[in-house]
N, C-alpha and C. Protein backbone atom coordinates (compact mmCIF):
# COMPACT_ATOMS: atom_id res chain seq x y z
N UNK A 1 13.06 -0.30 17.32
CA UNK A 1 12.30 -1.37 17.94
C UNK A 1 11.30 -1.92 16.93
N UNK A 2 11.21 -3.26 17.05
CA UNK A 2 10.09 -3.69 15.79
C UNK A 2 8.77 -3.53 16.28
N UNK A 3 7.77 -3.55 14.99
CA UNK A 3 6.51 -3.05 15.38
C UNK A 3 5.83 -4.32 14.70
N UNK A 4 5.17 -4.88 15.82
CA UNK A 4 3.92 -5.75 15.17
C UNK A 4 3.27 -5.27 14.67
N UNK A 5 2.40 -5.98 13.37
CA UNK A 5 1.58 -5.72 12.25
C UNK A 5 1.02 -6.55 11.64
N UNK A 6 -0.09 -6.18 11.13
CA UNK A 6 -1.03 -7.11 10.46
C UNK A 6 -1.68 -6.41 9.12
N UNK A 7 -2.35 -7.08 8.47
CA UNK A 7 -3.08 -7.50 7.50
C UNK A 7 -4.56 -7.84 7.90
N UNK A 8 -5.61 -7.35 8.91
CA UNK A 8 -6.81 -8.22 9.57
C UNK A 8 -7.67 -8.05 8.82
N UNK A 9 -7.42 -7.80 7.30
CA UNK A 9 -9.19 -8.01 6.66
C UNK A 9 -8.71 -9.84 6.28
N UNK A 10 -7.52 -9.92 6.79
CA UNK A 10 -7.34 -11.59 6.66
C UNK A 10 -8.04 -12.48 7.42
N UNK A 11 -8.62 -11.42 8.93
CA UNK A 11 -9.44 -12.33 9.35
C UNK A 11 -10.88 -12.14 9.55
N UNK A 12 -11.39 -11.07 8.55
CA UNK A 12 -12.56 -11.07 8.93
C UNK A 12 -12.36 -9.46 8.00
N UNK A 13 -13.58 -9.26 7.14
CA UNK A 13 -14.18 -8.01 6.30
C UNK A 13 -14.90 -6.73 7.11
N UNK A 14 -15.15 -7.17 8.40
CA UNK A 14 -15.67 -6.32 8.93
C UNK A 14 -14.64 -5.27 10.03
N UNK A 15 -14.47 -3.81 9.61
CA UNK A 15 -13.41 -3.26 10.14
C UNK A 15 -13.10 -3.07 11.57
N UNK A 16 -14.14 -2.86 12.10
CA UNK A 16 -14.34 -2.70 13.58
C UNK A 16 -14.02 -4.05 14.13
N UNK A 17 -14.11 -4.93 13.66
CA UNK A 17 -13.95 -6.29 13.81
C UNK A 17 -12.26 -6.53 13.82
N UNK A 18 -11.72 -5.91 12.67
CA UNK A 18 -10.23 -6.08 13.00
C UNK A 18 -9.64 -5.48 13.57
N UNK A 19 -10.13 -4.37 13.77
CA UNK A 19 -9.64 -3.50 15.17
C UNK A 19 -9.45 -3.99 16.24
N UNK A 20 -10.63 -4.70 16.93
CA UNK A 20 -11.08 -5.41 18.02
C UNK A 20 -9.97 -6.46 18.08
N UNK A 21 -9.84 -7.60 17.02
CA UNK A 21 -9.00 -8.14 17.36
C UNK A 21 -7.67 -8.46 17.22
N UNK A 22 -7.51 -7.16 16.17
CA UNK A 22 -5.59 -6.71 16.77
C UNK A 22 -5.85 -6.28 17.95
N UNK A 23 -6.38 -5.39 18.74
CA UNK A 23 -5.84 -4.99 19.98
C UNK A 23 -6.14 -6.06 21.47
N UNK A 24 -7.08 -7.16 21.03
CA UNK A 24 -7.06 -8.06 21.84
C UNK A 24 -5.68 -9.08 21.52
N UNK A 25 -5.59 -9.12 20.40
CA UNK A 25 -4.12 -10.19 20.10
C UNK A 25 -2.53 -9.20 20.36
N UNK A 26 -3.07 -8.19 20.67
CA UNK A 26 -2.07 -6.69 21.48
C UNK A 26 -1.10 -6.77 20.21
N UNK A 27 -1.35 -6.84 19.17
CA UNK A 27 -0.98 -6.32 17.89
C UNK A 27 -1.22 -4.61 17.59
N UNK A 28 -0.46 -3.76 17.78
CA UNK A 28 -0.52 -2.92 17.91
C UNK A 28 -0.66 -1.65 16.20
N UNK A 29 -0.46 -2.17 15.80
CA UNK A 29 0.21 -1.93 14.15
C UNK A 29 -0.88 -2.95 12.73
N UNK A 30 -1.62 -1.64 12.01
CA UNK A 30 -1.94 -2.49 11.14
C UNK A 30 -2.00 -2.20 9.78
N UNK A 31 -1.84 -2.79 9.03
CA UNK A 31 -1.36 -2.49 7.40
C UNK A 31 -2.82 -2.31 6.70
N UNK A 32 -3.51 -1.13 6.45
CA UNK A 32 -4.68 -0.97 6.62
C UNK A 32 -4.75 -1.09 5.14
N UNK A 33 -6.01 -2.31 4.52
CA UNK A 33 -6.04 -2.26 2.82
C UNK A 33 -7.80 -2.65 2.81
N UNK A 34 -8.41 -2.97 3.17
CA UNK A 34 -9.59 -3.32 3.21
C UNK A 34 -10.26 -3.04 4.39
N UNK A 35 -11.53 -1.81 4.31
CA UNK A 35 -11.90 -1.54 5.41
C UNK A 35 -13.97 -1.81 4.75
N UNK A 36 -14.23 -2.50 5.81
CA UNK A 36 -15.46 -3.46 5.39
C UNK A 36 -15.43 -3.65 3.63
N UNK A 37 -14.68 -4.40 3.10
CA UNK A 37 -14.63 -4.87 1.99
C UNK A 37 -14.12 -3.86 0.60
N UNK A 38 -13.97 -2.33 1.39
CA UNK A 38 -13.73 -1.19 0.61
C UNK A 38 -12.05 -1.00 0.54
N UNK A 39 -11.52 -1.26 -0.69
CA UNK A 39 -10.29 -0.48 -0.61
C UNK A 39 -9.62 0.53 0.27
N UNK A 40 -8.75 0.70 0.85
CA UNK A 40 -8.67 2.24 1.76
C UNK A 40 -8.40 3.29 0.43
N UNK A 41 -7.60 3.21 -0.75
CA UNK A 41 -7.55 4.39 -1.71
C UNK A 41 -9.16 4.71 -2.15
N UNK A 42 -10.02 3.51 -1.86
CA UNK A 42 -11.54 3.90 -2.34
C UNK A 42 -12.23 4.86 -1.28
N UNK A 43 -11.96 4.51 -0.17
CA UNK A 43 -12.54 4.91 0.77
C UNK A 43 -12.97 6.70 0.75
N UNK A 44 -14.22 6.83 1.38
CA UNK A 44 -14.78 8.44 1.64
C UNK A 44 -13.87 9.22 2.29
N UNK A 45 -14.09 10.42 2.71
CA UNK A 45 -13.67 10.96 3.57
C UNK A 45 -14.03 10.85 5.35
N UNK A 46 -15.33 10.59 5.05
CA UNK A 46 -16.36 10.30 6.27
C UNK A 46 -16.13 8.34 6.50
N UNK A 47 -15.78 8.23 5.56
CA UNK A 47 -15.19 6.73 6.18
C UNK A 47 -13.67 6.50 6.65
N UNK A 48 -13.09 7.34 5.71
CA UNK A 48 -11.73 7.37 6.67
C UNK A 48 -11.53 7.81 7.90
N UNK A 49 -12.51 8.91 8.14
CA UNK A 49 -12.40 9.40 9.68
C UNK A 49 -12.81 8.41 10.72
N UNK A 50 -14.12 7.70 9.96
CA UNK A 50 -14.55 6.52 11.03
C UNK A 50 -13.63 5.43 11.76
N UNK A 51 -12.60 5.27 9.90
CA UNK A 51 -11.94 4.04 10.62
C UNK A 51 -10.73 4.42 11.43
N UNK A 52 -10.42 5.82 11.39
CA UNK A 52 -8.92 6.57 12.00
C UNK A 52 -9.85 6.74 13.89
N UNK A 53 -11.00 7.12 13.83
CA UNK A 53 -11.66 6.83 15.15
C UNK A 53 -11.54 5.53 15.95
N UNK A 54 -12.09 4.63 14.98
CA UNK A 54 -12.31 3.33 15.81
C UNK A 54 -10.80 2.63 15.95
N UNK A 55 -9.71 2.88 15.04
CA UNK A 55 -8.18 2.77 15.34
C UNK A 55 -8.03 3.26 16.83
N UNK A 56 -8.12 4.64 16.70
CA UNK A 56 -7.49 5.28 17.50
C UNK A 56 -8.40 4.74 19.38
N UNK A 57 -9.60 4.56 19.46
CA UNK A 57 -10.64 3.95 20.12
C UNK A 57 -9.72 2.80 20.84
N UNK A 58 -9.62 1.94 20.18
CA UNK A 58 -8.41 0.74 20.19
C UNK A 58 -7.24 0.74 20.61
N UNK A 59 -6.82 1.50 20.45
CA UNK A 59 -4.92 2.25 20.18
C UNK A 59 -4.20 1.45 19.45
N UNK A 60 -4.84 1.33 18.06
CA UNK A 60 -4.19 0.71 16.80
C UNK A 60 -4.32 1.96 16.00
N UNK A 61 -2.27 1.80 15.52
CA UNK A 61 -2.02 2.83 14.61
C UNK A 61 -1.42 1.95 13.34
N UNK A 62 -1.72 2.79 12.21
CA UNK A 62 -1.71 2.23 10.64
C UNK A 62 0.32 2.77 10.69
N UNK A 63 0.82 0.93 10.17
CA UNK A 63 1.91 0.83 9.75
C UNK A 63 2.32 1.18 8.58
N UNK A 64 1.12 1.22 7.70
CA UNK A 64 1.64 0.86 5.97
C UNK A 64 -0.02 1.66 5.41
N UNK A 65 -0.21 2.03 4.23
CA UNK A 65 -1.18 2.17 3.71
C UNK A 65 -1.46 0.88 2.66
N UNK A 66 -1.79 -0.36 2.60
CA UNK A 66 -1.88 -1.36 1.88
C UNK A 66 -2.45 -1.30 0.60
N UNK A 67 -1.39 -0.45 -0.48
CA UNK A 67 -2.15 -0.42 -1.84
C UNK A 67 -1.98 -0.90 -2.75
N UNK A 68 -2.70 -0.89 -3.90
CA UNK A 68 -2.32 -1.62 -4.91
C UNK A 68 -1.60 -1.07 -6.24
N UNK A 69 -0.50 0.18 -5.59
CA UNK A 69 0.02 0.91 -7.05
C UNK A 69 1.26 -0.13 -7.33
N UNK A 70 1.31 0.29 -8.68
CA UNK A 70 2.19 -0.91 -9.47
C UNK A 70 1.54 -2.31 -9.48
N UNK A 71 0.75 -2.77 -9.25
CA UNK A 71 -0.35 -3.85 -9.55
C UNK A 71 -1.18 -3.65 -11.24
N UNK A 72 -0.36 -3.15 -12.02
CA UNK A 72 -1.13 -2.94 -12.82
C UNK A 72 0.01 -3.08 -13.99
N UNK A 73 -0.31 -3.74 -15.66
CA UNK A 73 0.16 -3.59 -16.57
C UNK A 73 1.16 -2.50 -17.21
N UNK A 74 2.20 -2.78 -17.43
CA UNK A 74 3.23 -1.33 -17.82
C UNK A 74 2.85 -0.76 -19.26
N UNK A 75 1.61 -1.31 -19.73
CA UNK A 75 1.12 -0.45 -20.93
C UNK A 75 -0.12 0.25 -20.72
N UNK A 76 -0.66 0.04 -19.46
CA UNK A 76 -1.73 0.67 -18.89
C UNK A 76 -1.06 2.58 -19.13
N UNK A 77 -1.76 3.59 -19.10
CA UNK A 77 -1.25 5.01 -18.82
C UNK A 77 -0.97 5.14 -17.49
N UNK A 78 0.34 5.78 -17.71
CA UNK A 78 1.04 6.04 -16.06
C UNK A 78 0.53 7.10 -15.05
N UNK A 79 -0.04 8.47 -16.10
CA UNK A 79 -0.50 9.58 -15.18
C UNK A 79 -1.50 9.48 -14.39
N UNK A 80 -2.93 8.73 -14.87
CA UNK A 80 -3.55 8.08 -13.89
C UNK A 80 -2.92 7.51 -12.75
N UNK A 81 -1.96 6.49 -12.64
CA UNK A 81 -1.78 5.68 -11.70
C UNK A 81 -0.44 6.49 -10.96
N UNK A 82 0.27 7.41 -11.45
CA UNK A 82 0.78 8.19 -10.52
C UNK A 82 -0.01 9.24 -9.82
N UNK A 83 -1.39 9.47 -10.12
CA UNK A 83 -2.27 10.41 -9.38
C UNK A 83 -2.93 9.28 -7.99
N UNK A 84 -2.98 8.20 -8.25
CA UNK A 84 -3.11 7.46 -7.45
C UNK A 84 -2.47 7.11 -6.06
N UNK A 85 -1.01 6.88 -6.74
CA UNK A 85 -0.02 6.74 -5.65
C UNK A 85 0.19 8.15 -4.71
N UNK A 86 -0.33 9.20 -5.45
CA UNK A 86 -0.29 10.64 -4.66
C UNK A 86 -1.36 10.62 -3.73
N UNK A 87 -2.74 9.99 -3.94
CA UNK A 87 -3.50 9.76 -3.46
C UNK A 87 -2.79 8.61 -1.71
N UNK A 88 -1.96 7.90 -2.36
CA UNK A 88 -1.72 7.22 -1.52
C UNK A 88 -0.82 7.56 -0.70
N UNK A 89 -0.12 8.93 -1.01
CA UNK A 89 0.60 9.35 0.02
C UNK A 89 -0.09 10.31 0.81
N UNK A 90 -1.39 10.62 0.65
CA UNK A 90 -1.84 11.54 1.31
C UNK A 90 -2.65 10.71 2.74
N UNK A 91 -2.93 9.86 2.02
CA UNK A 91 -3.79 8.71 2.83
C UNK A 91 -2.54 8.31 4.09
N UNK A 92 -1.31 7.91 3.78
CA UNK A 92 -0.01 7.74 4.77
C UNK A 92 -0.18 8.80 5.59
N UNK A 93 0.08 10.48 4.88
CA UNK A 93 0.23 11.39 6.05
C UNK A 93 -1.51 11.65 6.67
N UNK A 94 -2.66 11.52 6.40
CA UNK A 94 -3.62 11.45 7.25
C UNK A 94 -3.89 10.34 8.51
N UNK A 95 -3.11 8.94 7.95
CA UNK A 95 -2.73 8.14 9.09
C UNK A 95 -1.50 8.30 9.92
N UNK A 96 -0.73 9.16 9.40
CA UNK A 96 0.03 9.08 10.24
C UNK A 96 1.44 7.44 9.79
N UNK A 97 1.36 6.84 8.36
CA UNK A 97 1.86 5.64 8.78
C UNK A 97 2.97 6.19 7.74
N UNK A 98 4.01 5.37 7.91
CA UNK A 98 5.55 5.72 7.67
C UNK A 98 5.62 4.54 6.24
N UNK A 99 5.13 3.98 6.20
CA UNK A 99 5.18 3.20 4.88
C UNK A 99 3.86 2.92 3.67
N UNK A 100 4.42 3.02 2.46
CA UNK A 100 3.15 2.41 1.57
C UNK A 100 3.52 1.14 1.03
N UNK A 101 2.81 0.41 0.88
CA UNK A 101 3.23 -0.88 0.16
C UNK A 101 2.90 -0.72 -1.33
N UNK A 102 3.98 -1.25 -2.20
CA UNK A 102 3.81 -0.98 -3.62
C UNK A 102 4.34 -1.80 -4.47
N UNK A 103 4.07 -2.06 -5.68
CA UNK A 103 4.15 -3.63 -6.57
C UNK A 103 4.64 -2.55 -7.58
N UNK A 104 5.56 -3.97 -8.59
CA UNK A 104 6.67 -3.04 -9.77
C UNK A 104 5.98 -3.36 -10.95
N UNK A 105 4.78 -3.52 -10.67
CA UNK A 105 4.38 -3.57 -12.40
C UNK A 105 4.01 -4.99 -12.98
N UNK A 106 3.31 -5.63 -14.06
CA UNK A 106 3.15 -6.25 -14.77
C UNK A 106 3.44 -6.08 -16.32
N UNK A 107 4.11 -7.07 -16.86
CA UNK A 107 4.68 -6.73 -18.34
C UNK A 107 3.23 -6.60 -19.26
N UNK A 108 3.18 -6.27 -20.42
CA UNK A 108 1.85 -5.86 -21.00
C UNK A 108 1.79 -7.86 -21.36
N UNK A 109 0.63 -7.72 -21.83
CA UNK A 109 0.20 -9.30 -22.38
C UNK A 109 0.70 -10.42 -23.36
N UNK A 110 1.87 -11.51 -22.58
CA UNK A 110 2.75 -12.19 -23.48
C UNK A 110 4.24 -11.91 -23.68
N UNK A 111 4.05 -10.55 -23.19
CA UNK A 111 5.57 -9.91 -22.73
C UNK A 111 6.60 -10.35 -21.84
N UNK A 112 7.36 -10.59 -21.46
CA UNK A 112 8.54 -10.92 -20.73
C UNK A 112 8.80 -9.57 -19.89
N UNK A 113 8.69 -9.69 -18.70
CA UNK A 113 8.73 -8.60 -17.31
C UNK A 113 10.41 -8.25 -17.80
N UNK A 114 11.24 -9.15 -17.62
CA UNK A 114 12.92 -8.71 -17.65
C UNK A 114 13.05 -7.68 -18.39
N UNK A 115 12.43 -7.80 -19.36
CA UNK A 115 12.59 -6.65 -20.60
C UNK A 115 12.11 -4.95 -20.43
N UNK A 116 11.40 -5.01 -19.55
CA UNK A 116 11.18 -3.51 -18.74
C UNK A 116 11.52 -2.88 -17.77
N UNK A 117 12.71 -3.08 -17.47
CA UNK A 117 13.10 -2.80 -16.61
C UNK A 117 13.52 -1.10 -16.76
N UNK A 118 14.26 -0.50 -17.56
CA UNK A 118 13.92 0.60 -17.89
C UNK A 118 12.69 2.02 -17.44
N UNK A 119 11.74 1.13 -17.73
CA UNK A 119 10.04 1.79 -17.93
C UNK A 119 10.14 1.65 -16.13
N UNK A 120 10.02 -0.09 -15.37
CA UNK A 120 9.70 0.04 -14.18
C UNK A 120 10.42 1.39 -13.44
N UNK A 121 11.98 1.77 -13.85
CA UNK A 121 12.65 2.13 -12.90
C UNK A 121 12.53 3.83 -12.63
N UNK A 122 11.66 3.94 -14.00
CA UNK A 122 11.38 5.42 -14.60
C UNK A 122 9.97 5.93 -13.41
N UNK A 123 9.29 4.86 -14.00
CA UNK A 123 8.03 5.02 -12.88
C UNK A 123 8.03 5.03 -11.42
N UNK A 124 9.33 4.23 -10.80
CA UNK A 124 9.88 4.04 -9.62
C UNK A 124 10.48 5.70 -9.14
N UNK A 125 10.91 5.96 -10.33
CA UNK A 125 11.63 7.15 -9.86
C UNK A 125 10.36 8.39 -9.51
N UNK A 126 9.91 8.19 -10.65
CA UNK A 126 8.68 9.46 -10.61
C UNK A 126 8.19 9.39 -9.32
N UNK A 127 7.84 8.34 -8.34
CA UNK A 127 7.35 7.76 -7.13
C UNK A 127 8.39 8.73 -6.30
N UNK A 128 9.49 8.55 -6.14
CA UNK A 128 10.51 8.65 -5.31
C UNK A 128 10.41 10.35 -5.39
N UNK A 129 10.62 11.14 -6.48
CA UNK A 129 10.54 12.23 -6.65
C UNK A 129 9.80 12.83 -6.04
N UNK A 130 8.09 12.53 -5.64
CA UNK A 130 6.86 12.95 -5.19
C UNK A 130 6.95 12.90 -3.58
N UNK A 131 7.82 11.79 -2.73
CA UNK A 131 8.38 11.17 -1.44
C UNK A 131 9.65 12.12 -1.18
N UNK A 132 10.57 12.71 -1.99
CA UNK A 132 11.94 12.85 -1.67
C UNK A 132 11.63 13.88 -0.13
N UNK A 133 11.00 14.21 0.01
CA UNK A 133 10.69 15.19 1.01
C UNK A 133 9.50 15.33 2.15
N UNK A 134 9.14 14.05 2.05
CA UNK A 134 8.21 13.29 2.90
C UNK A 134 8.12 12.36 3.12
N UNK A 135 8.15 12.09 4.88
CA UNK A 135 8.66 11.05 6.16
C UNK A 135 7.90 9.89 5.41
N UNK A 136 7.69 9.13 4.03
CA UNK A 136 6.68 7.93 3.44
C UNK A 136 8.04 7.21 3.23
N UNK A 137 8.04 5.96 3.36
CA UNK A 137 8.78 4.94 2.41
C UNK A 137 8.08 4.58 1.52
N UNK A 138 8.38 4.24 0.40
CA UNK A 138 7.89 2.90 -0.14
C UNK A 138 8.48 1.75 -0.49
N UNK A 139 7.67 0.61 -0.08
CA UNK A 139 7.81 -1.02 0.81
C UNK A 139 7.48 -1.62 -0.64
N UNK A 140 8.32 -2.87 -1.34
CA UNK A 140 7.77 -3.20 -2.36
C UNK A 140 7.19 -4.68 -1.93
N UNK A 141 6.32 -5.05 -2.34
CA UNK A 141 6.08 -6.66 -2.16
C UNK A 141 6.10 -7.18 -3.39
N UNK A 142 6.68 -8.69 -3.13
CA UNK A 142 7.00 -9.36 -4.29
C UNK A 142 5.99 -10.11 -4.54
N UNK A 143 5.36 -10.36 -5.85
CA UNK A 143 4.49 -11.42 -6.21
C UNK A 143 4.80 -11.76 -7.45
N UNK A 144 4.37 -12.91 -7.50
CA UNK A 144 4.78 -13.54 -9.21
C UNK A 144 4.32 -12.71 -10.39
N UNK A 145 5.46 -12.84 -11.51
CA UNK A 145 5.52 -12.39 -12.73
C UNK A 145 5.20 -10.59 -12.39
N UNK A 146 5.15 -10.10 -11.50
CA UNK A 146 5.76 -8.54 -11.38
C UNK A 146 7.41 -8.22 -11.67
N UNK A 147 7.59 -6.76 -11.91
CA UNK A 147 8.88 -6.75 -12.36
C UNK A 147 9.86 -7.54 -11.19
N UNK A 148 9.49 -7.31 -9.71
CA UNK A 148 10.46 -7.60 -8.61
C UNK A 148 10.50 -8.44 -7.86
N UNK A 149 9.91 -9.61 -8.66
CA UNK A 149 9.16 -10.76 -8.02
C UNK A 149 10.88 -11.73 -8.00
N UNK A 150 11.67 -11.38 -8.50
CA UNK A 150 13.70 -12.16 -8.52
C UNK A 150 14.33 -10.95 -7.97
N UNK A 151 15.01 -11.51 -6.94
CA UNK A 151 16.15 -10.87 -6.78
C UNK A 151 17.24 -9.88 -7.61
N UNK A 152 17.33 -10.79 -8.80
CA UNK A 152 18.03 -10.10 -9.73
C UNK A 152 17.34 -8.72 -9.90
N UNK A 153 15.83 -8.73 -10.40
CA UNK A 153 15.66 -7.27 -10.97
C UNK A 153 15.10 -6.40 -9.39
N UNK A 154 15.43 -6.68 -8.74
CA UNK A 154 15.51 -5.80 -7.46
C UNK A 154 16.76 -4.76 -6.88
N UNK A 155 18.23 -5.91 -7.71
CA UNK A 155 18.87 -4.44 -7.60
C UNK A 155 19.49 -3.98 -8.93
């Protein structure tokens, strides 16, 4: 069955605020990435509980963890940003949400994206490896000049 979902720091920075009005627009489902102007991978511990309260207060449950791994240069260091995405699967199983959203990378500066495809698929994998055994997908979104922003380098 499909699940409505949102994005509501689209309509407003204040979290309790998008709570309020997904569950008045009976949007049930929300792709949680900005909670009062804070990243959710930034977020405390004592703020994540707040906002998993005032969700749950509501009866809005997190679809997606809305992050920004693979948003970043493919000459940047990877071990950092795979400690991240671990971060971001932990954040999924504390919500409870079945998907992360995740971007394939940026070519380093002047570079041509086509040409890494290799590197993306390596890093893709390392991802997959860390998931093979936990209920997470990961959801890619396309945006310009990322590796998966054409069809072509998607399959």
């Amino acid at each position: 069955m499909a699940k409505l979902s949102a994005f509501a720091d689209e309509v407003t920075d204040d979290f309790l605020e998008q709570v309020k009005y997904l569950a008045a627009e009976r949007v049930g489902h929300i792709e949680i990435r900005f909670v009062n102007k804070k990243n959710v991978m930034d977020l405390t511990d004592d703020e994540l509980n707040e906002a998993k309260k005032q969700m749950a207060d509501y009866g809005i449950k997190v679809i997606a963890i809305g992050s920004p791994i693979g948003k970043v240069k493919l000459d940047r260091p990877f071990e950092p940003h795979l400690d991240k995405f671990k971060h971001a699967v932990d954040l999924a199983l504390f919500f409870e949400a079945p998907y992360i959203r995740m971007f394939s990378y940026y070519a380093p500066e002047g570079r041509n994206i086509d040409d890494y495809r290799e590197q993306v698929m390596e890093r893709m994998s390392a991802k997959v490896e860390i998931i093979k055994n936990i209920a997470v997908v990961m959801v890619h979104e396309n945006e310009t000049d990322i590796y998966g922003h054409t069809a072509k380098n998607c399959v």
